[in-house]
C-alpha atoms as a PDB file:
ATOM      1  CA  UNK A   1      88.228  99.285 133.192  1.00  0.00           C
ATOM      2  CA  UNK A   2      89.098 100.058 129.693  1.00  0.00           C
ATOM      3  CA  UNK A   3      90.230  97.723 126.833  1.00  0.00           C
ATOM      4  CA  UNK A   4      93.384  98.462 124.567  1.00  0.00           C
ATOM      5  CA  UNK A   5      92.417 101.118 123.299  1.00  0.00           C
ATOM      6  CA  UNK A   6      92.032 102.857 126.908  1.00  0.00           C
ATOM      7  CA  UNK A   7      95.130 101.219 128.383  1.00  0.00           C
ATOM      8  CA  UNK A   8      97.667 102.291 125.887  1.00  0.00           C
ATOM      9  CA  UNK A   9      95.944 105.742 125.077  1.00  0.00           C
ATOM     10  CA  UNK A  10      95.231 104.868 121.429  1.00  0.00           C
ATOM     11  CA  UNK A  11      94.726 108.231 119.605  1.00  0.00           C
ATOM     12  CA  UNK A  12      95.185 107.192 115.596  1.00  0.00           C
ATOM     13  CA  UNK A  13      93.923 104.500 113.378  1.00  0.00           C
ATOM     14  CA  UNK A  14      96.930 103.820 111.139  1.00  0.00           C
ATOM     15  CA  UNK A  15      96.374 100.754 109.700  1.00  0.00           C
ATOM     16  CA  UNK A  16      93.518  98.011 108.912  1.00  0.00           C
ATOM     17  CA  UNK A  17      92.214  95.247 107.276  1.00  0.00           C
ATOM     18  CA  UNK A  18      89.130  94.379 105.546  1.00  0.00           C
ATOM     19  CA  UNK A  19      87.909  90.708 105.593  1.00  0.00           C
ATOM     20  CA  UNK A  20      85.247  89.100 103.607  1.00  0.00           C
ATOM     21  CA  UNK A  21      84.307  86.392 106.598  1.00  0.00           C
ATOM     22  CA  UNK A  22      84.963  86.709 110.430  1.00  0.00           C
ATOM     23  CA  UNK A  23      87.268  83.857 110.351  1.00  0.00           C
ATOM     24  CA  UNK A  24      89.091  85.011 108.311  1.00  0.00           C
ATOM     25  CA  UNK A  25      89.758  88.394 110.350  1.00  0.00           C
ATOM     26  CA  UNK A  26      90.674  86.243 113.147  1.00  0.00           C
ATOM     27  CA  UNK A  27      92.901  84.110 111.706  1.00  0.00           C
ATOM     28  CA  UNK A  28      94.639  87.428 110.276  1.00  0.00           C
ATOM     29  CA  UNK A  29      94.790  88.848 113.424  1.00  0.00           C
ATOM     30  CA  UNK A  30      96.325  85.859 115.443  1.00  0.00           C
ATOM     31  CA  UNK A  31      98.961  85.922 113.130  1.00  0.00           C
ATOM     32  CA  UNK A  32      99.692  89.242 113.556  1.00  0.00           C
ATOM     33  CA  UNK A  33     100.215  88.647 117.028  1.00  0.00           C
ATOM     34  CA  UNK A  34     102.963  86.537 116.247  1.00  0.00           C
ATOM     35  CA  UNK A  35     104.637  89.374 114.553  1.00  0.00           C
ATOM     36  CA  UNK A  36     107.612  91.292 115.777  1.00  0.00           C
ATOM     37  CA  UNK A  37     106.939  94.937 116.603  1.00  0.00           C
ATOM     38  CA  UNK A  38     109.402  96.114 112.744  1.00  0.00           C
ATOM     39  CA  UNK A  39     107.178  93.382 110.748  1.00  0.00           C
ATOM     40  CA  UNK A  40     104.085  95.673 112.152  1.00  0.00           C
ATOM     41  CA  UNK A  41     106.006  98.696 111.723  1.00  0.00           C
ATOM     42  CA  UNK A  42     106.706  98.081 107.858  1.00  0.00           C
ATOM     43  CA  UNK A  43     103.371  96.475 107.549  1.00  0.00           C
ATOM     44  CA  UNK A  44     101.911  99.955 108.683  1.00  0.00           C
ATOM     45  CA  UNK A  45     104.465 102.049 106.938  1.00  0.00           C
ATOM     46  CA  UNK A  46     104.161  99.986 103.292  1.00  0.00           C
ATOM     47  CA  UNK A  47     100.777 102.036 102.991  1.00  0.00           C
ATOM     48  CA  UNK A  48     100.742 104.500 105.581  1.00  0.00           C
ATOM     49  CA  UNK A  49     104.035 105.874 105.811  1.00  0.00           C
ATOM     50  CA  UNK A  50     103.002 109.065 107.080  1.00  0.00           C
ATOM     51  CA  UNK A  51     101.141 107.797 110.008  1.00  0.00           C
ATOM     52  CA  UNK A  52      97.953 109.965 109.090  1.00  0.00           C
ATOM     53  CA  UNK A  53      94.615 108.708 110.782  1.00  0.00           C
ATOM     54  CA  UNK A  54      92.678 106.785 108.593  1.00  0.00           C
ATOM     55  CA  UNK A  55      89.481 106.930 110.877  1.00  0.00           C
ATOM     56  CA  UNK A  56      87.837 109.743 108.477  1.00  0.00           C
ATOM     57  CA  UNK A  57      88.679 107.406 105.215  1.00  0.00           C
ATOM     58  CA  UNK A  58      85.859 104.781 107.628  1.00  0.00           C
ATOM     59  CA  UNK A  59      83.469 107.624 108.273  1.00  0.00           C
ATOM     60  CA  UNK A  60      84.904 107.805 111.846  1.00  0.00           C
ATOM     61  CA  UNK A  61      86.360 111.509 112.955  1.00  0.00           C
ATOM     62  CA  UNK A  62      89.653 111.595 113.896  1.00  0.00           C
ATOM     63  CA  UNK A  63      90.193 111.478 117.534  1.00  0.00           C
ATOM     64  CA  UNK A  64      93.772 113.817 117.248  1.00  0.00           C
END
C-alpha cells in the first residue's frame, strides 16, 4: 500500500515550501488543506507557471 504519492501517480514536484521549524511546516500545510483546488493552482502557477519539476533544483532527479 502506497501513500499519495503512489495513489495519485505523482510524477513532478511543482511546488514547495521551506520552513525554519516543523511546526511551522505543519501549520502551513493544514492550511493548505483548507484551500480550494484554483487557490493551489495560482499558488503553484505565481512561481512555477510552467509546471517544470523542481526535484533537480533539491538535488533530487526528476522522475519524468
Amino acid at each position: 500500500m502506497g501513500g499519495f504519492t503512489a495513489k495519485h501517480g505523482v510524477q513532478r514536484l511543482v511546488w514547495f515550501e521551506r520552513h525554519d521549524a516543523m511546526e511551522g511546516a505543519i501549520t502551513r500545510e493544514k492550511q493548505l488543506k483548507k484551500w480550494n483546488r484554483d487557490w493551489k493552482l495560482r499558488l503553484i502557477e505565481q512561481d512555477n507557471p510552467q509546471w517544470k519539476d523542481l526535484a533537480a533544483e533539491l538535488g533530487f532527479p526528476a522522475l519524468a
